[in-house]
N, C-alpha and C. Protein backbone atom coordinates (compact mmCIF):
# COMPACT_ATOMS: atom_id res chain seq x y z
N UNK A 1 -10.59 6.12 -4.09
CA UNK A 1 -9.67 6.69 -5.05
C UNK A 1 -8.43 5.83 -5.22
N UNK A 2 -8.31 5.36 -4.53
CA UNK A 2 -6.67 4.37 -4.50
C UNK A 2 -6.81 2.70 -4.34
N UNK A 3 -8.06 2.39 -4.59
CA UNK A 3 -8.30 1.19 -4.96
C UNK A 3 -8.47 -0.39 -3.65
N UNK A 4 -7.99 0.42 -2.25
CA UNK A 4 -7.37 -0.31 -1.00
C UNK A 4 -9.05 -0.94 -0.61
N UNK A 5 -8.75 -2.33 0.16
CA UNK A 5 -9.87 -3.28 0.09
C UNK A 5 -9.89 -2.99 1.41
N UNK A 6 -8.48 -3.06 2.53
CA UNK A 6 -8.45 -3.29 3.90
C UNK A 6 -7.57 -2.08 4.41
N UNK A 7 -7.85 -1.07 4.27
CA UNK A 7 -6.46 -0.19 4.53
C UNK A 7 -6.67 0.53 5.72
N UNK A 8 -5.31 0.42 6.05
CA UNK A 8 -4.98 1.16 7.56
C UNK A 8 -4.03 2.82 7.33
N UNK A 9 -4.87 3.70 7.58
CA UNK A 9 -3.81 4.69 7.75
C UNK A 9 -3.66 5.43 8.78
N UNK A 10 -2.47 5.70 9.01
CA UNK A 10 -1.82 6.50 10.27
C UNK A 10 -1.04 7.79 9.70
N UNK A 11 -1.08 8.78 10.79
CA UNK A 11 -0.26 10.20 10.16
C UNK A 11 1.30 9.74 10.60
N UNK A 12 1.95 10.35 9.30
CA UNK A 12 3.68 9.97 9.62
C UNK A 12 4.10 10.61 10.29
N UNK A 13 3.38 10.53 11.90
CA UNK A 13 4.58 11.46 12.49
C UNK A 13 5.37 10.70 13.64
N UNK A 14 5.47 9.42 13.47
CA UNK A 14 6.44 8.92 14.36
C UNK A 14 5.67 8.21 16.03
N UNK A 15 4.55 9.23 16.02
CA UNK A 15 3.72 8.73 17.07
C UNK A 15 2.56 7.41 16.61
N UNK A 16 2.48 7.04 15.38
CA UNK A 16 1.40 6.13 15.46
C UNK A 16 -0.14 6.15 15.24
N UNK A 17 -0.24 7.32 15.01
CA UNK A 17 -1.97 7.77 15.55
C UNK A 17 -2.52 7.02 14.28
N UNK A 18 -4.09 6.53 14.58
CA UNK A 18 -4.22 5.25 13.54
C UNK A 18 -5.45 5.94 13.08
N UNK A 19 -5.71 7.05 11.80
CA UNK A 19 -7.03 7.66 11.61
C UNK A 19 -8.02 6.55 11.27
N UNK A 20 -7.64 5.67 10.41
CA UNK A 20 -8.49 4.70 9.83
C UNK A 20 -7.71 2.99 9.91
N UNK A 21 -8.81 2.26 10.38
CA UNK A 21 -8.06 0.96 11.00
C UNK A 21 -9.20 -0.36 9.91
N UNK A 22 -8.54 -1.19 8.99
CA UNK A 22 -8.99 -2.32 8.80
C UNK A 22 -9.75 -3.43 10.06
N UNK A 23 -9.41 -2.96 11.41
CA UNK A 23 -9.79 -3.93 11.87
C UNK A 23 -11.59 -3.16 12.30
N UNK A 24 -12.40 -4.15 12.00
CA UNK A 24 -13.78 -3.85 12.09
C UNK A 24 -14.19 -2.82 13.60
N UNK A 25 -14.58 -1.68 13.76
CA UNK A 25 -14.89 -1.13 14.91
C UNK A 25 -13.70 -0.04 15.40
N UNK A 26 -12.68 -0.53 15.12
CA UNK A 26 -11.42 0.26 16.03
C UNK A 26 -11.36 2.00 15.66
N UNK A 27 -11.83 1.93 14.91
CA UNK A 27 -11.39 3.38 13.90
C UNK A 27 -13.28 4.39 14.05
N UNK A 28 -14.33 3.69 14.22
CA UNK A 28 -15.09 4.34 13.65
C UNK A 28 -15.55 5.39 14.09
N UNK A 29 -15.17 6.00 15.64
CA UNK A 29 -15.19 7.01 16.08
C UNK A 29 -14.22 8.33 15.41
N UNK A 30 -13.41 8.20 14.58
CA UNK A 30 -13.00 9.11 13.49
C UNK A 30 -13.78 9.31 12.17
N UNK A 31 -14.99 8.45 11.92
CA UNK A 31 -15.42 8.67 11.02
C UNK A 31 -16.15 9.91 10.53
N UNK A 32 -16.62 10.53 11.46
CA UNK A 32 -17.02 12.51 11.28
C UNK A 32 -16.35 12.98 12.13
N UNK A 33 -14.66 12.98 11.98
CA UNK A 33 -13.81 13.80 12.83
C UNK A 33 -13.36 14.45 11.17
N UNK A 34 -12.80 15.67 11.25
CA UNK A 34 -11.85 16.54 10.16
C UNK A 34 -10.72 16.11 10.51
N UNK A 35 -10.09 16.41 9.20
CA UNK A 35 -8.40 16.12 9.34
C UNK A 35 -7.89 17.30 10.40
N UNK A 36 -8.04 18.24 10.87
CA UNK A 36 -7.82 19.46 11.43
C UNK A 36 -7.98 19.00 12.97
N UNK A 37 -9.15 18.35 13.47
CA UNK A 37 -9.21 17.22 14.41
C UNK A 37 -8.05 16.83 15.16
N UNK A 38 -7.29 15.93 14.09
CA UNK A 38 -6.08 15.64 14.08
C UNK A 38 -4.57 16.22 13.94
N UNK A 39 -4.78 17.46 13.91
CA UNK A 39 -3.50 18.14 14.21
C UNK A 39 -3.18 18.40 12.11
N UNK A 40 -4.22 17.44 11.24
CA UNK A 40 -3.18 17.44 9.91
C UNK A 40 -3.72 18.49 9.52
N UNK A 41 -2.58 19.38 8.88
CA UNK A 41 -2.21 20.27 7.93
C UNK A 41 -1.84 20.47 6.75
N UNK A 42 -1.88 21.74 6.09
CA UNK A 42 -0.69 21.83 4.67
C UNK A 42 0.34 21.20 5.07
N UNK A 43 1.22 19.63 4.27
CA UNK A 43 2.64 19.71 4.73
C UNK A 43 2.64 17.92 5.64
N UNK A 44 1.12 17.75 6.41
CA UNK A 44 1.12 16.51 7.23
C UNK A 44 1.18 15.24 5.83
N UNK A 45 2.07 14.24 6.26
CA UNK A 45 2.09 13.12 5.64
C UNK A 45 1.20 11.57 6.33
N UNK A 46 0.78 10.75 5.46
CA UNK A 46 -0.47 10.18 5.97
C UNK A 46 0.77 8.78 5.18
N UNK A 47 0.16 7.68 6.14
CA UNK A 47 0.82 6.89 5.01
C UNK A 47 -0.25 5.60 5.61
N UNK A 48 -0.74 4.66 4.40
CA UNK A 48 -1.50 4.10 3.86
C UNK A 48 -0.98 2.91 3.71
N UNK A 49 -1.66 1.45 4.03
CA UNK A 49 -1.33 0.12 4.14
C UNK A 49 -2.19 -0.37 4.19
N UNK A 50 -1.89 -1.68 2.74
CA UNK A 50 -3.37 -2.45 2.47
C UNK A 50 -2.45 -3.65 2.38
N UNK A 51 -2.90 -4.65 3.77
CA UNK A 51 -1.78 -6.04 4.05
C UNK A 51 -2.06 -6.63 2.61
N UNK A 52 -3.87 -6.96 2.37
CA UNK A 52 -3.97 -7.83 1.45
C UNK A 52 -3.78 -7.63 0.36
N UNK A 53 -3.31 -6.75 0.02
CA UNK A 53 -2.73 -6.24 -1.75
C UNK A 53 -1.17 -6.07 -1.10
N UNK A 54 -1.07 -6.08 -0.39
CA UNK A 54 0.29 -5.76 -0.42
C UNK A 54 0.82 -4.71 -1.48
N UNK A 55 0.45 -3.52 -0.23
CA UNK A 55 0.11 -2.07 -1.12
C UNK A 55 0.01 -1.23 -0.07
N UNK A 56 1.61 -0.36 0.05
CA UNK A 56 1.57 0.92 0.69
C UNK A 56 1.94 2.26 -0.09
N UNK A 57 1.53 3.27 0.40
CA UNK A 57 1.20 4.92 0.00
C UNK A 57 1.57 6.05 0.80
N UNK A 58 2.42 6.52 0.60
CA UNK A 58 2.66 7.76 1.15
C UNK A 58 1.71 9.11 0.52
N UNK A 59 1.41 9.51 1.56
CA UNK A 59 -0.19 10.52 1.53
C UNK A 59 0.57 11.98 1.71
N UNK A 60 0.64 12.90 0.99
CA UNK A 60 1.02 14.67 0.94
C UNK A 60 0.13 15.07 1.45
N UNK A 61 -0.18 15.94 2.59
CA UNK A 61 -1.99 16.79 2.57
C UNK A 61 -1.13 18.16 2.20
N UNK A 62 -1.72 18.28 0.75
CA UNK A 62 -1.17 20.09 0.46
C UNK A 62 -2.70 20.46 0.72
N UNK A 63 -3.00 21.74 0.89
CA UNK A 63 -3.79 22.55 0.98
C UNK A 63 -4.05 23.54 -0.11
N UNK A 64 -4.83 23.56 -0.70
CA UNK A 64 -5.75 24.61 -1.87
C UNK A 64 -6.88 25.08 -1.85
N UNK A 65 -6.96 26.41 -2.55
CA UNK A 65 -7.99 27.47 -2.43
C UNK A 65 -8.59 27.37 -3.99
N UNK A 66 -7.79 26.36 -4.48
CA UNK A 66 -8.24 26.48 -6.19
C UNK A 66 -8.73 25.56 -6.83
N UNK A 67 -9.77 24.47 -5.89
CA UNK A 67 -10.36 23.61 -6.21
C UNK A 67 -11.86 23.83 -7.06
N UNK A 68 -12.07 23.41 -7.88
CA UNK A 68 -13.22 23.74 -8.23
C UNK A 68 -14.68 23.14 -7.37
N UNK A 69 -15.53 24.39 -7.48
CA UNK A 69 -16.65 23.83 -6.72
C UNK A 69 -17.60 22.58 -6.53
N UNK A 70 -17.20 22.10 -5.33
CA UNK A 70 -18.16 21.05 -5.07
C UNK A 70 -16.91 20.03 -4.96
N UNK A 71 -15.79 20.43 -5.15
CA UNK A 71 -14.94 19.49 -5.60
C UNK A 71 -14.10 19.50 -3.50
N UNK A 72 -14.10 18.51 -3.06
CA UNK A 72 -13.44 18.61 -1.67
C UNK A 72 -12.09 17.76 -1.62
N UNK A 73 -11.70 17.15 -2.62
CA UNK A 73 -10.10 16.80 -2.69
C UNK A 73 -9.79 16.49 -4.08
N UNK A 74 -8.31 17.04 -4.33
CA UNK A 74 -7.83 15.91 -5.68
C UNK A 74 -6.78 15.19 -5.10
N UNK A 75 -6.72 14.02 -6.03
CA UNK A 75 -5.45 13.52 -6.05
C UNK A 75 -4.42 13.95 -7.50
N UNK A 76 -3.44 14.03 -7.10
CA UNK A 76 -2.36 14.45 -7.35
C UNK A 76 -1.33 13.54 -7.66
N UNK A 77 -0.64 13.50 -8.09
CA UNK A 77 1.06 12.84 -8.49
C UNK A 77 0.46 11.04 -9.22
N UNK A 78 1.82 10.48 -9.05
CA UNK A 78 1.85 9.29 -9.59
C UNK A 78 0.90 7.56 -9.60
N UNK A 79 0.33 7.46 -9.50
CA UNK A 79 -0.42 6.01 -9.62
C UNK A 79 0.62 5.30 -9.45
N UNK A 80 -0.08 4.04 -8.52
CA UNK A 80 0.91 2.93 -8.39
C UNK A 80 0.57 1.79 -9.54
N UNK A 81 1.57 1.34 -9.97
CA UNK A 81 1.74 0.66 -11.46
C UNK A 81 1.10 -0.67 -11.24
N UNK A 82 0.85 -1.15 -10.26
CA UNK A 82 -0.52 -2.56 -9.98
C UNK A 82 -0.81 -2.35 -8.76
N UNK A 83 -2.51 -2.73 -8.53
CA UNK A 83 -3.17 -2.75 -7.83
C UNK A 83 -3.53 -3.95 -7.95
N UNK A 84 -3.27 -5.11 -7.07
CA UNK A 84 -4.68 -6.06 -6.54
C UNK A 84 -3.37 -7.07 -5.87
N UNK A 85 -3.86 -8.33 -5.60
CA UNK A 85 -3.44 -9.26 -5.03
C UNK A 85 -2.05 -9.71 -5.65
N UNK A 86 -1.27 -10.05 -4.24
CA UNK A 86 0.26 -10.06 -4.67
C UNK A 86 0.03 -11.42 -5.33
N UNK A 87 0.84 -11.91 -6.99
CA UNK A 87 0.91 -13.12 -7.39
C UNK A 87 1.39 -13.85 -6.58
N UNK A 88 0.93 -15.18 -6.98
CA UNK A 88 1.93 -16.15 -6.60
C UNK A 88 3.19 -16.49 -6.42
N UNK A 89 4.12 -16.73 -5.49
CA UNK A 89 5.39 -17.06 -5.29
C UNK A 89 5.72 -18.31 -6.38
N UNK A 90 6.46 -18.47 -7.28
CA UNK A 90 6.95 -19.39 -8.01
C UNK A 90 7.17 -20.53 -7.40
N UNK A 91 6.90 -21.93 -8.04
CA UNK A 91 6.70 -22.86 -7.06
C UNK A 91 8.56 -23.38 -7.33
N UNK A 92 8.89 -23.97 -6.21
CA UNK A 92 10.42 -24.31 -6.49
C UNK A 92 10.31 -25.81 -7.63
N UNK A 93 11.43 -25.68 -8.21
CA UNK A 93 11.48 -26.91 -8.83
C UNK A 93 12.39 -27.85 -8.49
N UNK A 94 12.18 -29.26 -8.87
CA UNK A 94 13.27 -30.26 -8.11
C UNK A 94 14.05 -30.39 -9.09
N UNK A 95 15.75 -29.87 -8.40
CA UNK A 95 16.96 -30.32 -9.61
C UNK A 95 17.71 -31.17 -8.80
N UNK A 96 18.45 -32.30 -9.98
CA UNK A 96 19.18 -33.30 -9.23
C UNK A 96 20.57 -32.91 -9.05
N UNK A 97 20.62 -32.63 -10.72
CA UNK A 97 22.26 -32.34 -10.72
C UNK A 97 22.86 -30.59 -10.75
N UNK A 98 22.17 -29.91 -9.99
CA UNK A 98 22.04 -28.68 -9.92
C UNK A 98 21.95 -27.57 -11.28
N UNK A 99 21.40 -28.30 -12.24
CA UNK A 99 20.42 -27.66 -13.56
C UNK A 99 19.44 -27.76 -13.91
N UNK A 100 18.70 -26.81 -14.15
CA UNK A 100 17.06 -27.48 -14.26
C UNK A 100 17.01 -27.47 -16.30
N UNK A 101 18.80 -27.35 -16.94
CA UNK A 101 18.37 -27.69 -18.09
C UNK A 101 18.18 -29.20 -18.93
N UNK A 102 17.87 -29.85 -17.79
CA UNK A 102 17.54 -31.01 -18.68
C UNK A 102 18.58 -32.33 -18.45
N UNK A 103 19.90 -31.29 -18.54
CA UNK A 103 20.95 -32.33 -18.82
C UNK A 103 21.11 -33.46 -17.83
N UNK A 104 21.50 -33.89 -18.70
CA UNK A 104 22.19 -35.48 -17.63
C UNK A 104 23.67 -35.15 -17.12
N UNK A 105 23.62 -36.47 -16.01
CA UNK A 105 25.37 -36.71 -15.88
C UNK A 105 26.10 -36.81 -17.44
N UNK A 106 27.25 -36.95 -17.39
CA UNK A 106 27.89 -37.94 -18.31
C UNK A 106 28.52 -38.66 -17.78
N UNK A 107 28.29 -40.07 -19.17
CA UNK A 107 28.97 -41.42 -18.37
C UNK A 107 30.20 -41.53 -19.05
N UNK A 108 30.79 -41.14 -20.09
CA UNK A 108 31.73 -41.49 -20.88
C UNK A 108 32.95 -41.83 -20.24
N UNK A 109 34.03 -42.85 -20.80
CA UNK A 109 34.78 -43.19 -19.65
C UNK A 109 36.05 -42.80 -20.72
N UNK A 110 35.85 -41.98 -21.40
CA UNK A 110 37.24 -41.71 -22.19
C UNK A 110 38.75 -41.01 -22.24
């Protein structure tokens, strides 16, 4: 749903707990655990980190009775305005005379 290639998430509660881990193996014993498992509730915040997009998410778990059937989560609220690989850093340019407009010294001796 959120587009993440490598993502790591942990519940925000200050302790660290790592539900889902990018690094291959570390995580997969949560993979048929419930969020309930984990202490999360109506109200628990999850927060979400994808190094290689350079792309983090703060996660709401609200709780609803008014999902339609078959349906086991929505997402909710705002989209992040780009998804994928951070551009390129601008390459520096070489200035002599501390302008990159072009200009020259002047020589005039008047």
């Amino acid at each position: 749903k959120f587009a993440m290639v490598a993502p790591d998430v942990q519940i925000d509660d200050g302790k660290g707990t790592i539900l889902i881990s990018s690094e291959e193996g570390e995580t997969e014993a949560n993979n048929h655990r419930k969020l309930s498992d984990f202490a999360i509730r109506n109200g628990t915040r999850l927060q979400a980190d994808d190094f290689l997009q350079d792309y983090t998410l703060l996660i709401n778990v609200l709780h609803s009775e008014d999902l339609e059937k078959d349906v086991e989560f929505e997402v909710v609220g705002d989209a992040p305005e780009r998804v994928g690989p951070k551009p390129p850093e601008p390459t520096p340019r070489n200035i002599s005379n501390g302008s990159d407009d072009g200009a020259q010294p002047s020589t005039s001796t008047g």
